[in-house]
N, C-alpha and C. Protein backbone atom coordinates (compact mmCIF):
# COMPACT_ATOMS: atom_id res chain seq x y z
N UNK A 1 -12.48 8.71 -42.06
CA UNK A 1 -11.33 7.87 -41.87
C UNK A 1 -10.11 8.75 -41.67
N UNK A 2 -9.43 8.19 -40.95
CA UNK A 2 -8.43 8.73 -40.34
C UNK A 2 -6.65 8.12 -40.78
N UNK A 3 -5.89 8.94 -41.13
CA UNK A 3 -4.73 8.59 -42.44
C UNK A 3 -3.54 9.04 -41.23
N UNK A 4 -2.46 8.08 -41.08
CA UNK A 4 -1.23 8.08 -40.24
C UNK A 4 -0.60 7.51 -41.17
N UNK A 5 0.79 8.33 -40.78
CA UNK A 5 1.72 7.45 -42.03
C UNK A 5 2.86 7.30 -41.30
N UNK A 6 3.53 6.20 -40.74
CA UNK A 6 5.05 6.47 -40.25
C UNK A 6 6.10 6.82 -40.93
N UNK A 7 6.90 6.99 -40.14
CA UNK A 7 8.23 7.53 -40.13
C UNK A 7 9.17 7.49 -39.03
N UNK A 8 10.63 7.82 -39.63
CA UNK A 8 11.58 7.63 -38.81
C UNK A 8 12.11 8.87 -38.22
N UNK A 9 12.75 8.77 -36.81
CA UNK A 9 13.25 10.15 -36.16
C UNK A 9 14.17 10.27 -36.78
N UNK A 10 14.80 11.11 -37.05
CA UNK A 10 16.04 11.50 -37.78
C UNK A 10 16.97 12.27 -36.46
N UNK A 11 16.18 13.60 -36.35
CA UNK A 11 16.93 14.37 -35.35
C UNK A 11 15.55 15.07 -34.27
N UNK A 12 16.11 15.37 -33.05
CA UNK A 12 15.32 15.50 -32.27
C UNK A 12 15.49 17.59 -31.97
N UNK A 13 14.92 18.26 -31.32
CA UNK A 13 15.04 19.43 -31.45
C UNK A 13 14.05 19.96 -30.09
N UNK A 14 14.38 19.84 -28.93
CA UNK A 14 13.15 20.37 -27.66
C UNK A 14 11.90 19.21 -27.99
N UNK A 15 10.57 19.70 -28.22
CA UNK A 15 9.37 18.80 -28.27
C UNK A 15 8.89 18.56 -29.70
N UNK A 16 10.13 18.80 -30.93
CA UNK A 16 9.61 18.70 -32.22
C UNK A 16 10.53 17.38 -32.62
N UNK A 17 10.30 16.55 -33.78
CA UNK A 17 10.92 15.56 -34.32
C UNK A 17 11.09 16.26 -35.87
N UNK A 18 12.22 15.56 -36.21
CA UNK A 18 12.51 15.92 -37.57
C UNK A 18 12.39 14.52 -38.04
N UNK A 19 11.72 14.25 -38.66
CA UNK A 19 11.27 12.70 -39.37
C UNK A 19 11.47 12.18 -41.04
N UNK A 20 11.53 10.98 -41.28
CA UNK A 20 12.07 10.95 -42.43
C UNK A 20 10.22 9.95 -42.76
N UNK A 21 9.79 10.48 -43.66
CA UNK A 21 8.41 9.77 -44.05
C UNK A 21 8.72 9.07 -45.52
N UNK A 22 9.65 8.12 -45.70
CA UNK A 22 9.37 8.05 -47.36
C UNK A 22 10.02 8.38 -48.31
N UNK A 23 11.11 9.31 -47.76
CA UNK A 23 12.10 10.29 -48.19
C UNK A 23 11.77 11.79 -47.89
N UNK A 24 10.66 11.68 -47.24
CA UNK A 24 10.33 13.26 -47.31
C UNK A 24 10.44 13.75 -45.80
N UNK A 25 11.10 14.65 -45.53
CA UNK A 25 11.58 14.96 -44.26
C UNK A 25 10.68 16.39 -43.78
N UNK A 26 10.52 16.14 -42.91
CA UNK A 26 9.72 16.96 -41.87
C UNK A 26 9.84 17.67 -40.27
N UNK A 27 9.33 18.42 -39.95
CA UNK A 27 9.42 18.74 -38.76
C UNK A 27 8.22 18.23 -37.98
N UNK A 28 8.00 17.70 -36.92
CA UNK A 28 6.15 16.91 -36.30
C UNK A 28 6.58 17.19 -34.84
N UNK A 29 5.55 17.60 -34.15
CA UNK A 29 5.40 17.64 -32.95
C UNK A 29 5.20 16.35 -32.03
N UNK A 30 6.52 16.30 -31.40
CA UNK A 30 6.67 15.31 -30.36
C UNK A 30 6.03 15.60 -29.06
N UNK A 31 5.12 16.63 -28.76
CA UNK A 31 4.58 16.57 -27.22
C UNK A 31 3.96 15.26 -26.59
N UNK A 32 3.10 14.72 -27.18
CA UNK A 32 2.76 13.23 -27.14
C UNK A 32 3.60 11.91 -26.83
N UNK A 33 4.43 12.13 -27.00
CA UNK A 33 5.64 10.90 -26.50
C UNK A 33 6.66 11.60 -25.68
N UNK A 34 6.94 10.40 -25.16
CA UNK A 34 8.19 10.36 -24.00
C UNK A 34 9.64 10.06 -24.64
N UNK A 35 10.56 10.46 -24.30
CA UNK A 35 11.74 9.37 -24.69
C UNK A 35 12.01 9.12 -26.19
N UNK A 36 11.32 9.84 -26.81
CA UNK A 36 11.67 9.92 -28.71
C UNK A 36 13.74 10.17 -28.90
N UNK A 37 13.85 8.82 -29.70
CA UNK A 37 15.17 9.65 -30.22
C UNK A 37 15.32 9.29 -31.59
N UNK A 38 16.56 9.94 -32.04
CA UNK A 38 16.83 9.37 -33.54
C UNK A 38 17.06 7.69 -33.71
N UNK A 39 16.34 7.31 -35.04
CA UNK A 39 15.86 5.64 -35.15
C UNK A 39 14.71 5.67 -35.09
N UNK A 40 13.92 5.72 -33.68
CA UNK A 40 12.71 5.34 -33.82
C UNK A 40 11.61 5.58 -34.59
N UNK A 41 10.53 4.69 -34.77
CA UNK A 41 9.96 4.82 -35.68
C UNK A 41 8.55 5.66 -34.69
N UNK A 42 7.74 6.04 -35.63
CA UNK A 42 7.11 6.76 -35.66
C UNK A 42 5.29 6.85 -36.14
N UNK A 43 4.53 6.91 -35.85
CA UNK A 43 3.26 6.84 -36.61
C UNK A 43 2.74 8.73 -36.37
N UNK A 44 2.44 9.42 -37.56
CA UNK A 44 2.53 10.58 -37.52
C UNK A 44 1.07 10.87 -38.14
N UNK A 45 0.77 11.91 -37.37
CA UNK A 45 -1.26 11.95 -38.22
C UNK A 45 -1.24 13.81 -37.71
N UNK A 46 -1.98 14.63 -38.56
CA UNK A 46 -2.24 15.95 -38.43
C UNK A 46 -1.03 16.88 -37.67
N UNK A 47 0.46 16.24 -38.42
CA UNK A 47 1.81 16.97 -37.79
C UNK A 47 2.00 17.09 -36.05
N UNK A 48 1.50 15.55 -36.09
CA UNK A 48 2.16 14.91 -34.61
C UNK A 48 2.68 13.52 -34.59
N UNK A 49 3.74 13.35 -33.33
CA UNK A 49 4.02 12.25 -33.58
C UNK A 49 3.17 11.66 -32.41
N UNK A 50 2.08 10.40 -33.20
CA UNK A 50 1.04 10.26 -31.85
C UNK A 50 1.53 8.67 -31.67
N UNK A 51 2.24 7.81 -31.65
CA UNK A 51 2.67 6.58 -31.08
C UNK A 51 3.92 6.21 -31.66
N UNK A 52 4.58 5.67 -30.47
CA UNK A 52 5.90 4.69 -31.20
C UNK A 52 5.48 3.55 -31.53
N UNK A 53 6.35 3.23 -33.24
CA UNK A 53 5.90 1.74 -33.72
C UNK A 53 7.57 1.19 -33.81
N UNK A 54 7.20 -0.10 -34.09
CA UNK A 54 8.48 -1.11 -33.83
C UNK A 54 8.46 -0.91 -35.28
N UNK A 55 9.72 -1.33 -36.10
CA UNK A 55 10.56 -1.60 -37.17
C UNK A 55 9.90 -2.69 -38.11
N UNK A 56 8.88 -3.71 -37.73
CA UNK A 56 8.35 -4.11 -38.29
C UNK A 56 6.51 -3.86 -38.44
N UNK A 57 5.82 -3.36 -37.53
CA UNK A 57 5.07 -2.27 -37.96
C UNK A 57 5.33 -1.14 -39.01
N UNK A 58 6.69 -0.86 -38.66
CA UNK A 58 6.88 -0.11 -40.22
C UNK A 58 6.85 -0.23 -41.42
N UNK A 59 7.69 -1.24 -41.38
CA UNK A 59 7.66 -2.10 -42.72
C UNK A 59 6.32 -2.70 -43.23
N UNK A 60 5.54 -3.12 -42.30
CA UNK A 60 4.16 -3.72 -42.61
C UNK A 60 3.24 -1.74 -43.22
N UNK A 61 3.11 -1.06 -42.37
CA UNK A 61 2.40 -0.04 -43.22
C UNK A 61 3.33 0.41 -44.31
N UNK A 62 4.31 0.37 -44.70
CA UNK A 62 5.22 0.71 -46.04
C UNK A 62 4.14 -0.25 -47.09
N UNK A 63 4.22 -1.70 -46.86
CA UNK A 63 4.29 -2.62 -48.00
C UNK A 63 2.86 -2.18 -48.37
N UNK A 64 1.72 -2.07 -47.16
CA UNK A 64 0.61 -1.72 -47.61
C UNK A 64 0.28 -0.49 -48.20
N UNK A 65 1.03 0.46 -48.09
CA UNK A 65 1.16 1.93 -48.81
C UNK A 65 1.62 1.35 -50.34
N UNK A 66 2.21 0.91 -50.53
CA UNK A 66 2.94 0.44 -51.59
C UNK A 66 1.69 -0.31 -52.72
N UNK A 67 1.18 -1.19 -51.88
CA UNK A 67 0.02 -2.05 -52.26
C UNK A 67 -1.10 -1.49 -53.20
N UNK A 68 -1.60 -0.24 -52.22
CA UNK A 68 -2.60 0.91 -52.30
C UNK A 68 -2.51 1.71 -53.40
N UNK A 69 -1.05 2.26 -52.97
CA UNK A 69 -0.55 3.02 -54.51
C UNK A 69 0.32 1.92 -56.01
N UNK A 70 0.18 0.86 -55.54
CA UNK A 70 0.12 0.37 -56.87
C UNK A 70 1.92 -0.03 -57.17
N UNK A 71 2.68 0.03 -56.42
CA UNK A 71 3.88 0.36 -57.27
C UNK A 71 4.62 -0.78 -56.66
């Protein structure tokens, strides 16, 4: 099984994203997408950003992260 977790662009930098996952901020490789800017959301797996998700896709994998871990 295969584990993606989104996140938000924060700042953009050439073909890397600086992303906000949760509170935890990162650097992920944007080669895979087009047109990434700060806002968008993000689905991120093995330090790439491999699809854009809408704002409520986000929120839907948050609540279920949330679910999973109990809190």
């Amino acid at each position: 099984m295969c584990v993606g977790i989104s996140a938000k662009v924060i700042q953009m930098k050439g073909n890397v994203a600086i992303v906000d996952a949760t509170g935890a901020k990162r650097s992920v490789s944007a080669e895979l997408l087009d047109d990434l800017k700060p806002g968008d959301y993000v689905m991120v797996h093995a330090g790439a950003a491999i699809a854009k998700i809408t704002d409520d896709d986000e929120n839907e994998s948050k609540n279920l992260m949330e679910e999973l871990l109990g809190e």
